[in-house]
PDB file of N, CA and C in Angstrom:
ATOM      1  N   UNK A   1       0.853  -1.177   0.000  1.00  0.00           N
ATOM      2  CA  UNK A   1       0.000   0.000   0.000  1.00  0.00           C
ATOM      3  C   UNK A   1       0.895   1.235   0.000  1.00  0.00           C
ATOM      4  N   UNK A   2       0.741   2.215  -0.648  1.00  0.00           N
ATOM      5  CA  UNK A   2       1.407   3.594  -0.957  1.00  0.00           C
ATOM      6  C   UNK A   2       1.526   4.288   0.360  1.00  0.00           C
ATOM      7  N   UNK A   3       2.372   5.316   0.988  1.00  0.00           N
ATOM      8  CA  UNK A   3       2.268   5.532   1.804  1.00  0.00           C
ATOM      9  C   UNK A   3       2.706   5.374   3.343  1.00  0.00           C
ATOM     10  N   UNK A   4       2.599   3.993   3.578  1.00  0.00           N
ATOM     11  CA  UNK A   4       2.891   2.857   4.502  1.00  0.00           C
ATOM     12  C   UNK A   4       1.305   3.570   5.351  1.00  0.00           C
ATOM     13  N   UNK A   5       0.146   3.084   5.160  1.00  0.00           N
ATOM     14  CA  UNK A   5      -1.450   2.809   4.688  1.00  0.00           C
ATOM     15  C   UNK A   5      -2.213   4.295   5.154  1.00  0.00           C
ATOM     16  N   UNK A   6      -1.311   5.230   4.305  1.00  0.00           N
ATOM     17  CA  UNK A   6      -2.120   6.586   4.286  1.00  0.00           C
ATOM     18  C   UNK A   6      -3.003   6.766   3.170  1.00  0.00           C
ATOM     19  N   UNK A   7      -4.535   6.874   3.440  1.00  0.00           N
ATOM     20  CA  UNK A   7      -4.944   6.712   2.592  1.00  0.00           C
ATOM     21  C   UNK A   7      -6.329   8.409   2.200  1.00  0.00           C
ATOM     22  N   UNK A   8      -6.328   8.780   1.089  1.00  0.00           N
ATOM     23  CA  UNK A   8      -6.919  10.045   1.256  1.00  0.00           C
ATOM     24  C   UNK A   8      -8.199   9.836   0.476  1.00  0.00           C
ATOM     25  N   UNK A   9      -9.510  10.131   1.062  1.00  0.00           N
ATOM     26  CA  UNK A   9     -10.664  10.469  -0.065  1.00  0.00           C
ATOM     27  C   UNK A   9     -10.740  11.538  -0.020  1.00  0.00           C
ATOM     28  N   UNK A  10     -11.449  11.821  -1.736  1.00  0.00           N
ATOM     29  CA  UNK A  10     -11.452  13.269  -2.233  1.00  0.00           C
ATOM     30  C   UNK A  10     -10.821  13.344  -3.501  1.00  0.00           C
ATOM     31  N   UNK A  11     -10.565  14.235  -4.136  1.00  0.00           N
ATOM     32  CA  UNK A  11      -9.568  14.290  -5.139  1.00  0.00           C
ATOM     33  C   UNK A  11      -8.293  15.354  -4.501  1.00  0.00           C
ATOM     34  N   UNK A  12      -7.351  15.248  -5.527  1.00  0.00           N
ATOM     35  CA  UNK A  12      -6.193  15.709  -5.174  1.00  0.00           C
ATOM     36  C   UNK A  12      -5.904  16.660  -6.362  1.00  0.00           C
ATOM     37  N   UNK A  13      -4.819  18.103  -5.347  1.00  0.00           N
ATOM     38  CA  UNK A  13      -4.505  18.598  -6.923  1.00  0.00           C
ATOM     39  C   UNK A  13      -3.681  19.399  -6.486  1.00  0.00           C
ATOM     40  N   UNK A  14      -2.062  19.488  -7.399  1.00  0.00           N
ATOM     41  CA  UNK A  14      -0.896  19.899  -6.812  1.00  0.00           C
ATOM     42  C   UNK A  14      -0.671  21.495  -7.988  1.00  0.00           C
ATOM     43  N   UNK A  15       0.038  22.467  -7.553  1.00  0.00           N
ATOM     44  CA  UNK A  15       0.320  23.499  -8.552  1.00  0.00           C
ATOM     45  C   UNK A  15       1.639  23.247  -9.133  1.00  0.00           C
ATOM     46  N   UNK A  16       2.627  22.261  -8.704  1.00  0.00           N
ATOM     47  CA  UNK A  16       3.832  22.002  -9.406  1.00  0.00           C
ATOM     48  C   UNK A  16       4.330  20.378  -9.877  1.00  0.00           C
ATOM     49  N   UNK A  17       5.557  19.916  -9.504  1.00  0.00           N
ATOM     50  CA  UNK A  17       5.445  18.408  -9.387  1.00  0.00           C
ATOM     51  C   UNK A  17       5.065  17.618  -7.872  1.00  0.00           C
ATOM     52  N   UNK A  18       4.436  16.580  -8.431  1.00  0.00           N
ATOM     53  CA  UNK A  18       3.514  15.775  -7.230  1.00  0.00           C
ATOM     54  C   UNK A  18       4.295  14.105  -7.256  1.00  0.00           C
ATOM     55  N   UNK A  19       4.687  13.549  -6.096  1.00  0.00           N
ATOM     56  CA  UNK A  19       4.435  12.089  -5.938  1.00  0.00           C
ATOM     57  C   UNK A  19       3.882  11.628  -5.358  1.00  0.00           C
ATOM     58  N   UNK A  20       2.695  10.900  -5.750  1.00  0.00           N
ATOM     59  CA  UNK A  20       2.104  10.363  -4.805  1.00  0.00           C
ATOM     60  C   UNK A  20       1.960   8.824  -4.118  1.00  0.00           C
ATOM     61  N   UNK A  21       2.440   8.904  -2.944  1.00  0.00           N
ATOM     62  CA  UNK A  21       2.552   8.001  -1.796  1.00  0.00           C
ATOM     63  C   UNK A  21       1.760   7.720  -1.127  1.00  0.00           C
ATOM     64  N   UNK A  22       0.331   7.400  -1.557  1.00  0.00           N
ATOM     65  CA  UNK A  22      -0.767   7.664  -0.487  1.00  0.00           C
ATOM     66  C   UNK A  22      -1.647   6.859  -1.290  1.00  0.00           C
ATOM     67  N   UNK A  23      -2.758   6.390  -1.076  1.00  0.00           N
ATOM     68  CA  UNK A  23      -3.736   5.585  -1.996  1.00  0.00           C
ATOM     69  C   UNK A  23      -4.935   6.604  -1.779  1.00  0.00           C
ATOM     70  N   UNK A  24      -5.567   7.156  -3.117  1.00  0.00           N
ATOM     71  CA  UNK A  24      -6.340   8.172  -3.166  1.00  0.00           C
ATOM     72  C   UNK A  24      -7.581   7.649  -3.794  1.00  0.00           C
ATOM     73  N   UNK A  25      -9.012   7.394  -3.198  1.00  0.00           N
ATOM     74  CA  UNK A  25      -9.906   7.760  -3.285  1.00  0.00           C
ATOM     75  C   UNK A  25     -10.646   8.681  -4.416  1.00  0.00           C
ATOM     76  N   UNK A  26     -10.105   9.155  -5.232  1.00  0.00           N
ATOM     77  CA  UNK A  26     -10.499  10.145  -6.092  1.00  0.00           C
ATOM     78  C   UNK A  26      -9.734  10.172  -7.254  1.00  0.00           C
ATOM     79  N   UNK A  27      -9.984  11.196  -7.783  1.00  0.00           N
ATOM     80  CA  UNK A  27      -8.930  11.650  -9.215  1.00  0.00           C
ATOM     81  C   UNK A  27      -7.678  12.922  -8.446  1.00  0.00           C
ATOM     82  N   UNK A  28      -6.200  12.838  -8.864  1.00  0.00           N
ATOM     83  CA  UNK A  28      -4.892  13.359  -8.903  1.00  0.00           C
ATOM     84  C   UNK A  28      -5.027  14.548 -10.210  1.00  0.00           C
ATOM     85  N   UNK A  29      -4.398  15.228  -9.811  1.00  0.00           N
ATOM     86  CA  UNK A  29      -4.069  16.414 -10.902  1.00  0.00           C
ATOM     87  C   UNK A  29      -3.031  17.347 -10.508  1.00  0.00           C
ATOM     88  N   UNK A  30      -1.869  17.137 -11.304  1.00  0.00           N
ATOM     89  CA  UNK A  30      -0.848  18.056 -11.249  1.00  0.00           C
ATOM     90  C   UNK A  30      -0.463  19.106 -12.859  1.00  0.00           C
ATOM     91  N   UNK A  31      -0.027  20.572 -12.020  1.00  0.00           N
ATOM     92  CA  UNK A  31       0.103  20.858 -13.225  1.00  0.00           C
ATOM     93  C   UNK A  31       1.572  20.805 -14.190  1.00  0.00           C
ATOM     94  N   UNK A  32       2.263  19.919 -13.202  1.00  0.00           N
ATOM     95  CA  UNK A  32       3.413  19.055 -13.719  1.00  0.00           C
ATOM     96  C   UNK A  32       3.722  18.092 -13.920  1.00  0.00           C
ATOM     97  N   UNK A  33       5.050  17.657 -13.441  1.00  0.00           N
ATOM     98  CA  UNK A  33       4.812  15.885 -13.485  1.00  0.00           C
ATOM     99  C   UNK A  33       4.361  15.413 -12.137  1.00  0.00           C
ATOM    100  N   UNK A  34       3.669  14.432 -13.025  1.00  0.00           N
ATOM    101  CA  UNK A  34       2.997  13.725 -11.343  1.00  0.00           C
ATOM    102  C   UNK A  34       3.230  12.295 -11.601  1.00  0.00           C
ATOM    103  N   UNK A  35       4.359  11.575 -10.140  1.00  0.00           N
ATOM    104  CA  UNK A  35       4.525  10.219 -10.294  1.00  0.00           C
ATOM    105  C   UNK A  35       3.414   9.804  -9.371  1.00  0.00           C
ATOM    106  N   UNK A  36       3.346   8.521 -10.121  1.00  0.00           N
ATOM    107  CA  UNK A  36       2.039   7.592  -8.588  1.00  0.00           C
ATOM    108  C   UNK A  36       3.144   6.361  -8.852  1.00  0.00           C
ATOM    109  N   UNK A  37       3.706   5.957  -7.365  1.00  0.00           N
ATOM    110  CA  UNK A  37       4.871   5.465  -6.854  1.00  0.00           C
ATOM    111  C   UNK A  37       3.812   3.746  -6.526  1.00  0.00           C
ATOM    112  N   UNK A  38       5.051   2.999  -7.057  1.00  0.00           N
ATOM    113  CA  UNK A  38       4.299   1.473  -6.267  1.00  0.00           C
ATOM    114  C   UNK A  38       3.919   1.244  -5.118  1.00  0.00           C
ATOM    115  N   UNK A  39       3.117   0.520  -5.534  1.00  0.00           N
ATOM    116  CA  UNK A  39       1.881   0.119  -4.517  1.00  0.00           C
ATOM    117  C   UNK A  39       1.021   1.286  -3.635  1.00  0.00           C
ATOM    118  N   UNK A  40       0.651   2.156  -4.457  1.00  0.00           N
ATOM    119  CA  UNK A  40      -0.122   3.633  -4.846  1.00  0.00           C
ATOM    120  C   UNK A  40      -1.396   2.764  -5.581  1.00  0.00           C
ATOM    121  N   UNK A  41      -2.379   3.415  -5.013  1.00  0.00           N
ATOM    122  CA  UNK A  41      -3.837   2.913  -5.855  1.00  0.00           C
ATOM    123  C   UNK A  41      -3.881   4.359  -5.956  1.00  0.00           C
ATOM    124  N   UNK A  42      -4.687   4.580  -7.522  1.00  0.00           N
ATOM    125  CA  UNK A  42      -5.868   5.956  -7.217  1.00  0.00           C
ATOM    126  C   UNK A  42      -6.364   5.299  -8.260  1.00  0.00           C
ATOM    127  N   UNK A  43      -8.481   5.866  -7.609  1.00  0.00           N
ATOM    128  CA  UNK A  43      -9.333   5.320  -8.226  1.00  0.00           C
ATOM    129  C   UNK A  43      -9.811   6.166  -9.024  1.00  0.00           C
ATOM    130  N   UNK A  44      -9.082   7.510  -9.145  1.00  0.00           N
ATOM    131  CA  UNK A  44     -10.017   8.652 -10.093  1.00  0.00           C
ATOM    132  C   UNK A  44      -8.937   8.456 -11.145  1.00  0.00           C
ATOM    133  N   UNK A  45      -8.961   9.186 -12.010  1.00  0.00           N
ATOM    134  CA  UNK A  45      -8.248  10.138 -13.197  1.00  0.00           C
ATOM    135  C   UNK A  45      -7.476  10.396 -12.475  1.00  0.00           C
ATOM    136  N   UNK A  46      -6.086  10.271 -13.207  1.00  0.00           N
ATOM    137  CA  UNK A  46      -4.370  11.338 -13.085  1.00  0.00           C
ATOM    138  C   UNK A  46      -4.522  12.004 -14.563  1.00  0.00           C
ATOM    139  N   UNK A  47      -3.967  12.977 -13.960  1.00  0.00           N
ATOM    140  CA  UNK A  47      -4.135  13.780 -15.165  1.00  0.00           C
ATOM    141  C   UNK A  47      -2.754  15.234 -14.479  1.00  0.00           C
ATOM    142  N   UNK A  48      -1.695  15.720 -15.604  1.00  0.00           N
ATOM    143  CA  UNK A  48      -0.703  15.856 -15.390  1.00  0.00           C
ATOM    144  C   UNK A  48      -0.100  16.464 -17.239  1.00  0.00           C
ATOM    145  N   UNK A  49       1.435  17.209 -16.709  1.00  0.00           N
ATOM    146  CA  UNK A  49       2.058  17.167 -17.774  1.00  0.00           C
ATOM    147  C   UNK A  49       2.554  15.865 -18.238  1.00  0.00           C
ATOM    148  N   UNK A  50       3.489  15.573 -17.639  1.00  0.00           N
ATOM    149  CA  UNK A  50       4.334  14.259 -17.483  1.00  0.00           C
ATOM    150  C   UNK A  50       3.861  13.382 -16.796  1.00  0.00           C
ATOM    151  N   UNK A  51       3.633  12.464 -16.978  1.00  0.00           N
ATOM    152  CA  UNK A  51       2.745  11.126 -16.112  1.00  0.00           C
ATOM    153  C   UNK A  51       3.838  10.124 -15.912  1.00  0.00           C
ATOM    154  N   UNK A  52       4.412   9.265 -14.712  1.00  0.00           N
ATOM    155  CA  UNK A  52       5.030   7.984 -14.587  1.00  0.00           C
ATOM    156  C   UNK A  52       3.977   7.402 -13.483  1.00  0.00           C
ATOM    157  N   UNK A  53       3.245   6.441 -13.859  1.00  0.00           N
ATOM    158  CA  UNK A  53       2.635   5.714 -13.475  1.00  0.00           C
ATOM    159  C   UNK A  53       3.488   3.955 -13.205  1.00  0.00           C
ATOM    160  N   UNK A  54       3.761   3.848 -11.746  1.00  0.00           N
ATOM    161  CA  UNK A  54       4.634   2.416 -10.777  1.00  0.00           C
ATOM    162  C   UNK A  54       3.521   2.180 -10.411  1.00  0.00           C
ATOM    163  N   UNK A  55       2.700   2.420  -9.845  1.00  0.00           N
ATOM    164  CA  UNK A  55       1.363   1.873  -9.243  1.00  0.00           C
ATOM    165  C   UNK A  55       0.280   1.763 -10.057  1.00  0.00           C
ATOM    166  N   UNK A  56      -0.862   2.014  -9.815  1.00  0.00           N
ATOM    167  CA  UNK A  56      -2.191   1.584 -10.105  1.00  0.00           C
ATOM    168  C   UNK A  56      -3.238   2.961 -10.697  1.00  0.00           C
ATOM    169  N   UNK A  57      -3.542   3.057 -11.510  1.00  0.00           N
ATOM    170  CA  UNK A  57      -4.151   3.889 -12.063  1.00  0.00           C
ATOM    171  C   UNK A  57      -5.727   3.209 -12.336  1.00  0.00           C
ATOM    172  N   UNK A  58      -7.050   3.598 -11.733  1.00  0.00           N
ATOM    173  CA  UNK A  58      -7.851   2.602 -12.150  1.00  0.00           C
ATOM    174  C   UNK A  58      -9.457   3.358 -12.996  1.00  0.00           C
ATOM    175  N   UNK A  59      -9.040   4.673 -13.132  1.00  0.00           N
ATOM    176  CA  UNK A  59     -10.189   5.118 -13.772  1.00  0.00           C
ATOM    177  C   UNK A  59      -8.987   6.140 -15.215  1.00  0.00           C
ATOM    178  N   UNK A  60      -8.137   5.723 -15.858  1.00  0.00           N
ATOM    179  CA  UNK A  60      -7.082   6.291 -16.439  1.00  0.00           C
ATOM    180  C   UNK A  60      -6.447   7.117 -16.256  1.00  0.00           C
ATOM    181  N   UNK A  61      -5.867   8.061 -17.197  1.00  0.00           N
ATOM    182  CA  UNK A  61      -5.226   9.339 -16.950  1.00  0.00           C
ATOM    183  C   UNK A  61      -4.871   9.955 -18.757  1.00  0.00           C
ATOM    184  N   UNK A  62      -4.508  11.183 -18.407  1.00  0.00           N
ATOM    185  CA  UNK A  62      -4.534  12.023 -19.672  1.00  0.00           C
ATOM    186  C   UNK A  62      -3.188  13.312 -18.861  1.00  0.00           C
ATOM    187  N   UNK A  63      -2.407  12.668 -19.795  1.00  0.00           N
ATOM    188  CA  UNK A  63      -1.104  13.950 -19.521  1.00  0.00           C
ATOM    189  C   UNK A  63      -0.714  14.255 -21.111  1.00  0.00           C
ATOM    190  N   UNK A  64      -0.464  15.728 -20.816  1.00  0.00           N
ATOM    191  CA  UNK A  64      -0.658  16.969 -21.745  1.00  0.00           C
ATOM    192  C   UNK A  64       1.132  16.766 -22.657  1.00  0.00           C
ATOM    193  N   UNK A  65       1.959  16.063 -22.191  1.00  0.00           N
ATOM    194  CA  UNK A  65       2.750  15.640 -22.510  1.00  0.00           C
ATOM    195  C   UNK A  65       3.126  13.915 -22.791  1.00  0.00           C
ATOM    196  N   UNK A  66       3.986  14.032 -22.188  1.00  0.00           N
ATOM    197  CA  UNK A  66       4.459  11.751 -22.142  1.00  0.00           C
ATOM    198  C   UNK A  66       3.851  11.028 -20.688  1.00  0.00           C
ATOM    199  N   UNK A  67       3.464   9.950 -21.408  1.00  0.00           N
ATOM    200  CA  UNK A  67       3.209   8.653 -20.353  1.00  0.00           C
ATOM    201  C   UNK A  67       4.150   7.881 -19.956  1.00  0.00           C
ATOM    202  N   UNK A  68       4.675   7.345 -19.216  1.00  0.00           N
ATOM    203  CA  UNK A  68       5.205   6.145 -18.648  1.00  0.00           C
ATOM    204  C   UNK A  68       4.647   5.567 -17.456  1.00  0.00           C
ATOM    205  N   UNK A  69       4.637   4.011 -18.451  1.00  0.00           N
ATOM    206  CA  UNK A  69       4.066   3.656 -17.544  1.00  0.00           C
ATOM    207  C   UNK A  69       4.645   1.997 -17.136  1.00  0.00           C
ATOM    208  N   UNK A  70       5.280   1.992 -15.893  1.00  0.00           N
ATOM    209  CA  UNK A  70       6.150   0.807 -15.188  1.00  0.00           C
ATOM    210  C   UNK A  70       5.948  -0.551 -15.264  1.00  0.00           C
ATOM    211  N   UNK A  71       7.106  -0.990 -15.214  1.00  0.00           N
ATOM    212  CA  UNK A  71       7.032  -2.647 -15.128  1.00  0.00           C
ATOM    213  C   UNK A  71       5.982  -3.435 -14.694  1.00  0.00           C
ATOM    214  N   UNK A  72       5.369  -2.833 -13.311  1.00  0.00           N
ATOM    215  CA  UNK A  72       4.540  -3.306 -12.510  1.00  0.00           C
ATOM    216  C   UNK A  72       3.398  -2.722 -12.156  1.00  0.00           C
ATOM    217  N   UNK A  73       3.306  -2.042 -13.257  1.00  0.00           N
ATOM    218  CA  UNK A  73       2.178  -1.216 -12.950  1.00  0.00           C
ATOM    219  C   UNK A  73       0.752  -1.305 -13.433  1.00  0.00           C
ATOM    220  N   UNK A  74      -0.450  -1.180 -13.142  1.00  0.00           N
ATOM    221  CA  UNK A  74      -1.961  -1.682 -13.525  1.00  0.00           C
ATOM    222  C   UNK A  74      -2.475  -0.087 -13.941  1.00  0.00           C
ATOM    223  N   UNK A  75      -3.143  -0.151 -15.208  1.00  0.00           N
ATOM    224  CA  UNK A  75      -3.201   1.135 -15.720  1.00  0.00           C
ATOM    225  C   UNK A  75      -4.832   0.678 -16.670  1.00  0.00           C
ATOM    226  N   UNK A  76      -5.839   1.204 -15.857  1.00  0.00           N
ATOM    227  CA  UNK A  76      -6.948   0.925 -16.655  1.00  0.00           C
ATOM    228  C   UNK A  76      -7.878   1.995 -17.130  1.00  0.00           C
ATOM    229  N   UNK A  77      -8.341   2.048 -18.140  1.00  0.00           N
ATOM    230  CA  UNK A  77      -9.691   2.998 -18.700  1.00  0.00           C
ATOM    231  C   UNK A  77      -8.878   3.546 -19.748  1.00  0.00           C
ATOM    232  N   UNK A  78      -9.217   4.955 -19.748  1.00  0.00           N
ATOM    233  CA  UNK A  78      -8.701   5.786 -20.724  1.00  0.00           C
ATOM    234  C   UNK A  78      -7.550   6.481 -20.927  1.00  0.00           C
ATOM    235  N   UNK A  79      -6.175   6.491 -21.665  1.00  0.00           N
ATOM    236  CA  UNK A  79      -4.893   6.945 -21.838  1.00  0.00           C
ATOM    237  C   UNK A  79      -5.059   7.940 -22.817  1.00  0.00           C
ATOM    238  N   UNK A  80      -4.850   9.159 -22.421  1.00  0.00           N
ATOM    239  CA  UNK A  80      -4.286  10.189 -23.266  1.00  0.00           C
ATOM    240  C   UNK A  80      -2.927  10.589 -23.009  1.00  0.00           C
ATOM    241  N   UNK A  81      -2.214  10.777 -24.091  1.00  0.00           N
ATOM    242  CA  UNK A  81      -0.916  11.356 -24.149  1.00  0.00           C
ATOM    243  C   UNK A  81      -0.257  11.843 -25.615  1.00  0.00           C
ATOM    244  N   UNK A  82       0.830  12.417 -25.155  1.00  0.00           N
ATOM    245  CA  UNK A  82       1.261  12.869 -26.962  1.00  0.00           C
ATOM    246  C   UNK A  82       2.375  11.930 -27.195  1.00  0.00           C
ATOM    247  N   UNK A  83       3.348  11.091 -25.937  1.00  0.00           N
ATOM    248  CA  UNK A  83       3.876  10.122 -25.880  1.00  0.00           C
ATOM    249  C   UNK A  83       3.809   9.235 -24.996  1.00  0.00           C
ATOM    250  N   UNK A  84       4.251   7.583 -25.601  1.00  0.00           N
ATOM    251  CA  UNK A  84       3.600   6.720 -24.693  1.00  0.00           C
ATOM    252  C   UNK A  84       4.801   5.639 -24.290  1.00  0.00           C
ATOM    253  N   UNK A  85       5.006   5.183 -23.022  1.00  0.00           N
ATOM    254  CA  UNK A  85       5.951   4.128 -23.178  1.00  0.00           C
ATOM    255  C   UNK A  85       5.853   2.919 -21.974  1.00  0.00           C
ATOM    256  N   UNK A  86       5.157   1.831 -22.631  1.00  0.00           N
ATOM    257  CA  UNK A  86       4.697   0.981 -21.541  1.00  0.00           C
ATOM    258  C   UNK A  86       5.772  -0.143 -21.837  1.00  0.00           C
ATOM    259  N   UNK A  87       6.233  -0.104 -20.101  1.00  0.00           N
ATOM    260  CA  UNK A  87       7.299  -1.346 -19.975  1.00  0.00           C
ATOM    261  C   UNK A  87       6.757  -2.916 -19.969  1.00  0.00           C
ATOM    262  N   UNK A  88       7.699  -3.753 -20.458  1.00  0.00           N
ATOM    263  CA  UNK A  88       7.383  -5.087 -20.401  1.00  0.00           C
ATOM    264  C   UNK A  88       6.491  -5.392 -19.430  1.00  0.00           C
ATOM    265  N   UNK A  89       5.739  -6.239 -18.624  1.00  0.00           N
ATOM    266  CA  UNK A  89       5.370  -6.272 -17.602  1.00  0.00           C
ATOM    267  C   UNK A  89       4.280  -5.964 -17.089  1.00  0.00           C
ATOM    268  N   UNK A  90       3.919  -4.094 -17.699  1.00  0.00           N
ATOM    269  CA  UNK A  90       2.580  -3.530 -16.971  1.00  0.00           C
ATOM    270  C   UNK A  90       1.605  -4.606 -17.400  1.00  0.00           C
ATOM    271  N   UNK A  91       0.264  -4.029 -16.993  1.00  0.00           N
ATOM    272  CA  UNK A  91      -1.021  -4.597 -17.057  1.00  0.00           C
ATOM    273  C   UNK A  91      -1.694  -2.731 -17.966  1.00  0.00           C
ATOM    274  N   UNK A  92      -2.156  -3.124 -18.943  1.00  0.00           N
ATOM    275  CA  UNK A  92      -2.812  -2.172 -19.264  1.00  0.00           C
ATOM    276  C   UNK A  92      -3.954  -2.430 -20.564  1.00  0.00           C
ATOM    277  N   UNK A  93      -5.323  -1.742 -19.638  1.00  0.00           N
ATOM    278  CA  UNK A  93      -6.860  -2.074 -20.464  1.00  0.00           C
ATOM    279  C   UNK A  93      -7.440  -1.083 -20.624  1.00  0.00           C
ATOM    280  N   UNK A  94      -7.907  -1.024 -21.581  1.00  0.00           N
ATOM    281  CA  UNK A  94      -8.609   0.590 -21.801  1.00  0.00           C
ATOM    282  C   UNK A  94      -8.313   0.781 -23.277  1.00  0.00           C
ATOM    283  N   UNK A  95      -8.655   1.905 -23.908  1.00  0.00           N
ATOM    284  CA  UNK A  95      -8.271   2.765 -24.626  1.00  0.00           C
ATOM    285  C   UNK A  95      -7.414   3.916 -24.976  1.00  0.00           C
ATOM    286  N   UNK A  96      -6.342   3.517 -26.266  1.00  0.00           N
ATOM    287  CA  UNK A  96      -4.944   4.176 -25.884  1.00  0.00           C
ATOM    288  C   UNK A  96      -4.966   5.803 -26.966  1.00  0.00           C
ATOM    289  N   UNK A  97      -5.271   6.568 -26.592  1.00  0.00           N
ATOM    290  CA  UNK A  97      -4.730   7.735 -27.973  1.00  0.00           C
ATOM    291  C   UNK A  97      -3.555   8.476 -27.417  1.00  0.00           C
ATOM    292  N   UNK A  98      -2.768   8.620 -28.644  1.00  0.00           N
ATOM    293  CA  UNK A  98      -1.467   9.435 -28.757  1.00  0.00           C
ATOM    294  C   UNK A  98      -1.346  10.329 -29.604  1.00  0.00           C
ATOM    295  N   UNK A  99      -1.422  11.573 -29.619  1.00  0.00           N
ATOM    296  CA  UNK A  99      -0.755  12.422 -30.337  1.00  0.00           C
ATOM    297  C   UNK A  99      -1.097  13.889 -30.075  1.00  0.00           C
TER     298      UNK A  99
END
């Protein structure tokens, strides 16, 4: 669990770069890069310049720039990005647009 079992409902939303360590209840929004670090759940939308997704993404995300998204990481619903780069390994379902 992200954090070591801090867990936040609500949504979240940072004015610069964000990591998040916490398992969130809601949708994330940074207006930079925003990592969600392993074993990180969030059940809303990330949404971000730069996205690195290690943990769990479970309602998608849409960053205004590049995706990455980790070895071990579970990434479901909807992907927007203008670049995309999913490592061996992830888990990822949904629908992908790039450009």
């Amino acid at each position: 669990m992200g954090g070591e079992g801090l867990r936040i409902w609500g949504d979240v939303k940072f004015q610069g770069d964000a990591v998040i360590r916490a398992d969130v209840k809601g949708s994330v929004g940074g207006a930079e890069k925003v990592i969600v670090t392993e074993g990180t759940v969030v059940s809303g939308l990330v949404t971000g310049t730069d996205l690195r997704i290690e943990g769990e993404a479970k309602a998608g995300v849409e960053a205004r720039g590049r995706l990455w998204i980790g070895p071990r990481a579970k990434v479901k619903g909807r992907c927007v990005a203008r670049g995309v780069r999913i490592e061996p390994g992830a888990t990822f379902r949904g629908e992908l647009q790039v450009g």
